[in-house]
PDB file of N, CA and C in Angstrom:
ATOM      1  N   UNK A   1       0.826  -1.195   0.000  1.00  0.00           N
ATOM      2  CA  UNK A   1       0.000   0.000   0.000  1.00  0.00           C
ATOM      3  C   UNK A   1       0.868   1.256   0.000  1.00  0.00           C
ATOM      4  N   UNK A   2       2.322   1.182   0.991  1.00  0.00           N
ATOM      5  CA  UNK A   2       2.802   2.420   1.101  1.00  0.00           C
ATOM      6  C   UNK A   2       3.522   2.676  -0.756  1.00  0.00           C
ATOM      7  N   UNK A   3       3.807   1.174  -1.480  1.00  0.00           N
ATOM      8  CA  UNK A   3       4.347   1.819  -2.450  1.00  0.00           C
ATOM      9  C   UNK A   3       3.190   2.473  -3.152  1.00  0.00           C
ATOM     10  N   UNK A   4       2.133   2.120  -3.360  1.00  0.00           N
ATOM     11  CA  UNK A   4       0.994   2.854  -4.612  1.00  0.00           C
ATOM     12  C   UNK A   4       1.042   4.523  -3.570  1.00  0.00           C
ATOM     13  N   UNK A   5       0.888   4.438  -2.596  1.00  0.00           N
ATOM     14  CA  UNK A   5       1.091   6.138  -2.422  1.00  0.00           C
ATOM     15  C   UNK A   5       2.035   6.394  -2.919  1.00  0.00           C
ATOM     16  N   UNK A   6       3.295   6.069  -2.472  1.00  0.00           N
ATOM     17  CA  UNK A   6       4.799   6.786  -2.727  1.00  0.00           C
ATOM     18  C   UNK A   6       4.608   6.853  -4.593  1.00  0.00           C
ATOM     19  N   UNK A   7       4.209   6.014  -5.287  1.00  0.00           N
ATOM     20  CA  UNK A   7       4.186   6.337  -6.521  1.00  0.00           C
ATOM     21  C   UNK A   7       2.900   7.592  -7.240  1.00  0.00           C
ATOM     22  N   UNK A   8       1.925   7.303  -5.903  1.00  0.00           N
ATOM     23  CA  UNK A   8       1.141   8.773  -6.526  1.00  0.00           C
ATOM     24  C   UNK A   8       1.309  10.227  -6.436  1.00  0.00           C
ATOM     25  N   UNK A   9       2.274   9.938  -5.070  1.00  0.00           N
ATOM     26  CA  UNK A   9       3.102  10.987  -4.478  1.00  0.00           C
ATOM     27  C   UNK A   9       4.037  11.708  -5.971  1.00  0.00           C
ATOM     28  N   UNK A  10       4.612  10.438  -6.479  1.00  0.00           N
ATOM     29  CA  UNK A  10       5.654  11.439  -7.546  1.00  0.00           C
ATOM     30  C   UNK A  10       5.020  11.328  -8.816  1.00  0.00           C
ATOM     31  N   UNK A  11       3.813  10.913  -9.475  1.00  0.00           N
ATOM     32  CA  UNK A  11       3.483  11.080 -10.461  1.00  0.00           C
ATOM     33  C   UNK A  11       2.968  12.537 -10.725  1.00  0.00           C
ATOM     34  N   UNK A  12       3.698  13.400 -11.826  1.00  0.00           N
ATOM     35  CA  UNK A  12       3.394  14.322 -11.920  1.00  0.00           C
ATOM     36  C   UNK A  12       2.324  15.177 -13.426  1.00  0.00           C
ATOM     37  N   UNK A  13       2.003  14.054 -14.231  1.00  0.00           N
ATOM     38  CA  UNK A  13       1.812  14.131 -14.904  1.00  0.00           C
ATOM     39  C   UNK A  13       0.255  14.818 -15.411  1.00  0.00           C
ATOM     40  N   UNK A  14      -0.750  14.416 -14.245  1.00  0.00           N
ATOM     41  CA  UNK A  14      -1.894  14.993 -13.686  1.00  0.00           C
ATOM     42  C   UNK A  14      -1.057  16.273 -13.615  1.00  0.00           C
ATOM     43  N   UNK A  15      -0.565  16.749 -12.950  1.00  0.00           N
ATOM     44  CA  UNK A  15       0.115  18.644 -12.302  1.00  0.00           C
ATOM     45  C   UNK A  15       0.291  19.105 -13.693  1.00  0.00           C
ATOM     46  N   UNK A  16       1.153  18.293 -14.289  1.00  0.00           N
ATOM     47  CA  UNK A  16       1.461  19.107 -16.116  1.00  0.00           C
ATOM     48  C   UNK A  16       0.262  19.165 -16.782  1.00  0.00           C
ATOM     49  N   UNK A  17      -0.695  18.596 -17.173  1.00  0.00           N
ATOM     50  CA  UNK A  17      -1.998  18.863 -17.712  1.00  0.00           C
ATOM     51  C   UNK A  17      -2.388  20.037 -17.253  1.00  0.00           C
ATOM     52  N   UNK A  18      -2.605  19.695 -16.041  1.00  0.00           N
ATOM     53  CA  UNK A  18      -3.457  20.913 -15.214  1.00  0.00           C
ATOM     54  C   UNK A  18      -3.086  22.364 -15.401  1.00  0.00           C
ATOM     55  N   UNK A  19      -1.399  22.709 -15.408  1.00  0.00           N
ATOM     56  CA  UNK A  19      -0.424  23.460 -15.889  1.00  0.00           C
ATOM     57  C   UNK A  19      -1.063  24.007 -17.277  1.00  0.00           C
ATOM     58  N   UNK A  20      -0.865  22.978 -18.455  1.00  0.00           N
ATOM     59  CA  UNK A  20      -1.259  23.365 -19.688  1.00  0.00           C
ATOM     60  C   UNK A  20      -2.628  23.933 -19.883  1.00  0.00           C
ATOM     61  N   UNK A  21      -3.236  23.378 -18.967  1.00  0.00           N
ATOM     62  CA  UNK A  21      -5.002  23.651 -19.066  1.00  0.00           C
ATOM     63  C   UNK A  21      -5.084  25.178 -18.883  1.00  0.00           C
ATOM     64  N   UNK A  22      -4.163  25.392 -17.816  1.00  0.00           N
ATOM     65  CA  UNK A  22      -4.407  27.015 -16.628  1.00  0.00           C
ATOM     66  C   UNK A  22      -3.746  28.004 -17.903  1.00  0.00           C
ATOM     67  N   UNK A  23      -2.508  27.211 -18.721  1.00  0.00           N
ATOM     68  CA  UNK A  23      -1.880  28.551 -19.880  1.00  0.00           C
ATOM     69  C   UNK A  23      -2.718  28.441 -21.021  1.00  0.00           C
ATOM     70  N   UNK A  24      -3.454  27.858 -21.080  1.00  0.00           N
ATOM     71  CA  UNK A  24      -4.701  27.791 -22.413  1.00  0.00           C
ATOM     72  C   UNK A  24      -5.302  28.617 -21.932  1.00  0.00           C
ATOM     73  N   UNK A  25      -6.225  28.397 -20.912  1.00  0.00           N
ATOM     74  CA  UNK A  25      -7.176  29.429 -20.290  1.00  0.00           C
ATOM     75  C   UNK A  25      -6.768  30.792 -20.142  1.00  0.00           C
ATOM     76  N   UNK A  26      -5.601  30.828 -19.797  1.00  0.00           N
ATOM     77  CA  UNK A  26      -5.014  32.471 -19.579  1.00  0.00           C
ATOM     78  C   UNK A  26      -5.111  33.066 -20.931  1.00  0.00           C
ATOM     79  N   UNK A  27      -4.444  32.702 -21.944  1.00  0.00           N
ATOM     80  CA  UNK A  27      -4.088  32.299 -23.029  1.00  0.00           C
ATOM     81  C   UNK A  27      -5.295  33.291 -24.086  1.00  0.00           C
ATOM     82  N   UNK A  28      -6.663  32.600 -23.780  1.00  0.00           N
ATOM     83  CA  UNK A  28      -7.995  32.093 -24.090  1.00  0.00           C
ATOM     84  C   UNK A  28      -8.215  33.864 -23.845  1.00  0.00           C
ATOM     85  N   UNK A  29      -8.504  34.264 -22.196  1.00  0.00           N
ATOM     86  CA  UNK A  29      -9.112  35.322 -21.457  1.00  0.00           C
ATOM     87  C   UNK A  29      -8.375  36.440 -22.257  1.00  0.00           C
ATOM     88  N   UNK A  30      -6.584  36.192 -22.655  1.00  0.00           N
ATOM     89  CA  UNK A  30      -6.339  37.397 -22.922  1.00  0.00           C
ATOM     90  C   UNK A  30      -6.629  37.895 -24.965  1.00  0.00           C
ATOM     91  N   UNK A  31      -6.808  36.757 -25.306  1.00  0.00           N
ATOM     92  CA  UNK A  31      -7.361  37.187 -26.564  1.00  0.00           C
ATOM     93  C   UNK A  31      -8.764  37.756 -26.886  1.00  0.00           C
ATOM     94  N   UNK A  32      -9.598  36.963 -25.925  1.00  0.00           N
ATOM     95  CA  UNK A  32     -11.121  37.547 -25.329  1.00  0.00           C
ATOM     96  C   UNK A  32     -10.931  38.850 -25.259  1.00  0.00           C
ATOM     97  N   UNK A  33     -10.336  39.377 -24.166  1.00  0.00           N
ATOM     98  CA  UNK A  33     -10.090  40.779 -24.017  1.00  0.00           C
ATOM     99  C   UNK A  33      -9.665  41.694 -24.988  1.00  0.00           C
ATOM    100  N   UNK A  34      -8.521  41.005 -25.672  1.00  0.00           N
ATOM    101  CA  UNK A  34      -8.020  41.900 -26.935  1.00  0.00           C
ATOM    102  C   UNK A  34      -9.064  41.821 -27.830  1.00  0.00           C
ATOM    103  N   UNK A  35      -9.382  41.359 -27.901  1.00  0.00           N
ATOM    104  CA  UNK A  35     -10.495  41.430 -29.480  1.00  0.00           C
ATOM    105  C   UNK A  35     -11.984  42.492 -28.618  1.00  0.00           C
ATOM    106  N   UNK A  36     -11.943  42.035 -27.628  1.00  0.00           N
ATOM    107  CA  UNK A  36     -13.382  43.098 -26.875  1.00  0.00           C
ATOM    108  C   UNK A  36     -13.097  44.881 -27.423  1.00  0.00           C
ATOM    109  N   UNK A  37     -11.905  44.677 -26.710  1.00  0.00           N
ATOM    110  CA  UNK A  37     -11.193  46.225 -26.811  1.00  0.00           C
ATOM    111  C   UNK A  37     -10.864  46.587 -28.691  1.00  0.00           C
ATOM    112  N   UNK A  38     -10.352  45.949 -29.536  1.00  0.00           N
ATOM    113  CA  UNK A  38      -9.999  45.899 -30.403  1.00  0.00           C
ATOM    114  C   UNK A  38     -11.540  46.321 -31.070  1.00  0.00           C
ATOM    115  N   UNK A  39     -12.735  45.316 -30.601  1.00  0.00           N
ATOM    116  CA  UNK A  39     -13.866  45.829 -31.625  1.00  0.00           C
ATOM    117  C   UNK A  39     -15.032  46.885 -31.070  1.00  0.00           C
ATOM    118  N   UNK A  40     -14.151  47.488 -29.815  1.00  0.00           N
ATOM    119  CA  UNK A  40     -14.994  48.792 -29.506  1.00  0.00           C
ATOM    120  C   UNK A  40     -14.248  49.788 -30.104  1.00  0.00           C
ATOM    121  N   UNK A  41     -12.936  49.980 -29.560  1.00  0.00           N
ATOM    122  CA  UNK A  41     -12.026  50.586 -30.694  1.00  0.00           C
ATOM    123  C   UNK A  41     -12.552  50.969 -32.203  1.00  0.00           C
ATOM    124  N   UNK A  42     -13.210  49.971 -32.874  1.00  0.00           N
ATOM    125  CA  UNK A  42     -12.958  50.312 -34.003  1.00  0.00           C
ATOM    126  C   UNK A  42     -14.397  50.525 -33.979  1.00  0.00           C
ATOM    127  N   UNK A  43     -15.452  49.901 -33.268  1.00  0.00           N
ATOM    128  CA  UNK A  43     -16.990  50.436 -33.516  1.00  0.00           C
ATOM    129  C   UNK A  43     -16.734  52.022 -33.363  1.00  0.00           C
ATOM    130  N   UNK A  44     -16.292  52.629 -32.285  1.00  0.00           N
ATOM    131  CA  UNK A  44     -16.170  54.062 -32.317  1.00  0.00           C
ATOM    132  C   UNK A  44     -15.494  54.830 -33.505  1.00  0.00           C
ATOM    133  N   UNK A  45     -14.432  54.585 -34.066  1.00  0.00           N
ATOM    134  CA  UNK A  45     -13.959  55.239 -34.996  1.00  0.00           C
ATOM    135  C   UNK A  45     -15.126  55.052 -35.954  1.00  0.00           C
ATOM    136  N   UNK A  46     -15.453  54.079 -36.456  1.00  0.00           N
ATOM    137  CA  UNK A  46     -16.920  53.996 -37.593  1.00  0.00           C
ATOM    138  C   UNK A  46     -17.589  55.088 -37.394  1.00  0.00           C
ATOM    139  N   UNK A  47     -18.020  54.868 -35.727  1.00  0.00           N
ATOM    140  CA  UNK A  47     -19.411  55.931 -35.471  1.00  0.00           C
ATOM    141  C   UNK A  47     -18.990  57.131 -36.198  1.00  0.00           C
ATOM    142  N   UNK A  48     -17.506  57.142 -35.823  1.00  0.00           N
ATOM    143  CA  UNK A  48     -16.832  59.018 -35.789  1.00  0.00           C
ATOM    144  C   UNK A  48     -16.842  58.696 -37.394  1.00  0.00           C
ATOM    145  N   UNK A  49     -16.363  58.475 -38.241  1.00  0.00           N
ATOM    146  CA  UNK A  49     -16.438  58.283 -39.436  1.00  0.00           C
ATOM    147  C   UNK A  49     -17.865  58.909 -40.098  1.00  0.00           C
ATOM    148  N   UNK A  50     -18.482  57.973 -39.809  1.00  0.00           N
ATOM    149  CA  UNK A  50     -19.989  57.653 -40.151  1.00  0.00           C
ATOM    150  C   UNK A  50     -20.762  59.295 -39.715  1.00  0.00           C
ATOM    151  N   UNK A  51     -20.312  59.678 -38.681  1.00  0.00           N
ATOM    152  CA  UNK A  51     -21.302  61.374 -37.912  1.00  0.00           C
ATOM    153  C   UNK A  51     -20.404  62.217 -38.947  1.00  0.00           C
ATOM    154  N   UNK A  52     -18.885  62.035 -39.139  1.00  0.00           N
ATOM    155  CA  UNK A  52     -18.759  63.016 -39.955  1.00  0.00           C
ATOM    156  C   UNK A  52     -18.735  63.217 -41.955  1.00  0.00           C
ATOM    157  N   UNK A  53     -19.789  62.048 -42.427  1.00  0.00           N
ATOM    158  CA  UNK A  53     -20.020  61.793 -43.534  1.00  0.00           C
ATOM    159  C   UNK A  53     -21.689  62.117 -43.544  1.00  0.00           C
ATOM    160  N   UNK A  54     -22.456  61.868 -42.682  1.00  0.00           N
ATOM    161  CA  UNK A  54     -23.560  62.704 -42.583  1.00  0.00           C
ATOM    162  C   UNK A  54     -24.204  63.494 -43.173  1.00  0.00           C
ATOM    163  N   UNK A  55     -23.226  64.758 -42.831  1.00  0.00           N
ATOM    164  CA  UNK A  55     -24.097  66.122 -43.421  1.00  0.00           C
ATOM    165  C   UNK A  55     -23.759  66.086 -45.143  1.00  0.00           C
ATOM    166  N   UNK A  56     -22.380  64.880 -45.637  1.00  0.00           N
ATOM    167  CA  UNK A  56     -22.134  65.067 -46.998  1.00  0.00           C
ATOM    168  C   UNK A  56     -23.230  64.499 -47.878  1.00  0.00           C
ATOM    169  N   UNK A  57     -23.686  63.249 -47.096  1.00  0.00           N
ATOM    170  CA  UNK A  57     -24.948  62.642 -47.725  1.00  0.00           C
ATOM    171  C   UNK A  57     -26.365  62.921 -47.314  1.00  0.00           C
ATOM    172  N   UNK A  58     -26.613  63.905 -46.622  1.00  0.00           N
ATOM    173  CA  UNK A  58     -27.306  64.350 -46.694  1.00  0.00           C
ATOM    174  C   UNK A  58     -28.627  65.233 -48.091  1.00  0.00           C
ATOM    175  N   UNK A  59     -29.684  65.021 -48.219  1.00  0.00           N
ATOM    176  CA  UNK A  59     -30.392  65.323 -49.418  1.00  0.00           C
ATOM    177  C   UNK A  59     -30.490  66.984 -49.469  1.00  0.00           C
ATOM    178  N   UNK A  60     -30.253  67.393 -50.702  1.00  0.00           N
ATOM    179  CA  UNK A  60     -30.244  68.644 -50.862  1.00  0.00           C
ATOM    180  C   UNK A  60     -31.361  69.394 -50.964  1.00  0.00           C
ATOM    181  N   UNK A  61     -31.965  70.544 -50.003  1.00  0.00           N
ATOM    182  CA  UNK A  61     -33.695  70.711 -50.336  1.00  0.00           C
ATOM    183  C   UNK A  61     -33.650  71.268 -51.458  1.00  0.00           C
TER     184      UNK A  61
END
């Protein structure tokens, strides 16, 4: 019995998964974020774009 502990004791291979899992996820959150920021970023410039093309297309009375 004490060896199956002592061998679960040093199997580490469960810990490295878990490892890889946690830098995916980080990984994951920070592209989430970049692209959030990235497509408000650019929704606003449109808007600003878009308010100052307006009065050009606007109909002539």
């Amino acid at each position: 019995m004490s060896k199956l502990f002592a061998r679960f004791v040093k199997d580490e291979s469960g810990a490295t998964a878990i490892e890889y899992g946690l830098i995916a996820a980080l990984i994951a959150l920070a592209i989430i974020t970049g692209a959030g920021l990235l497509g408000t970023n650019v929704n606003l410039k449109l808007e600003e774009i878009a308010n100052k093309l307006k009065p050009a297309a606007a109909p002539a009375p």
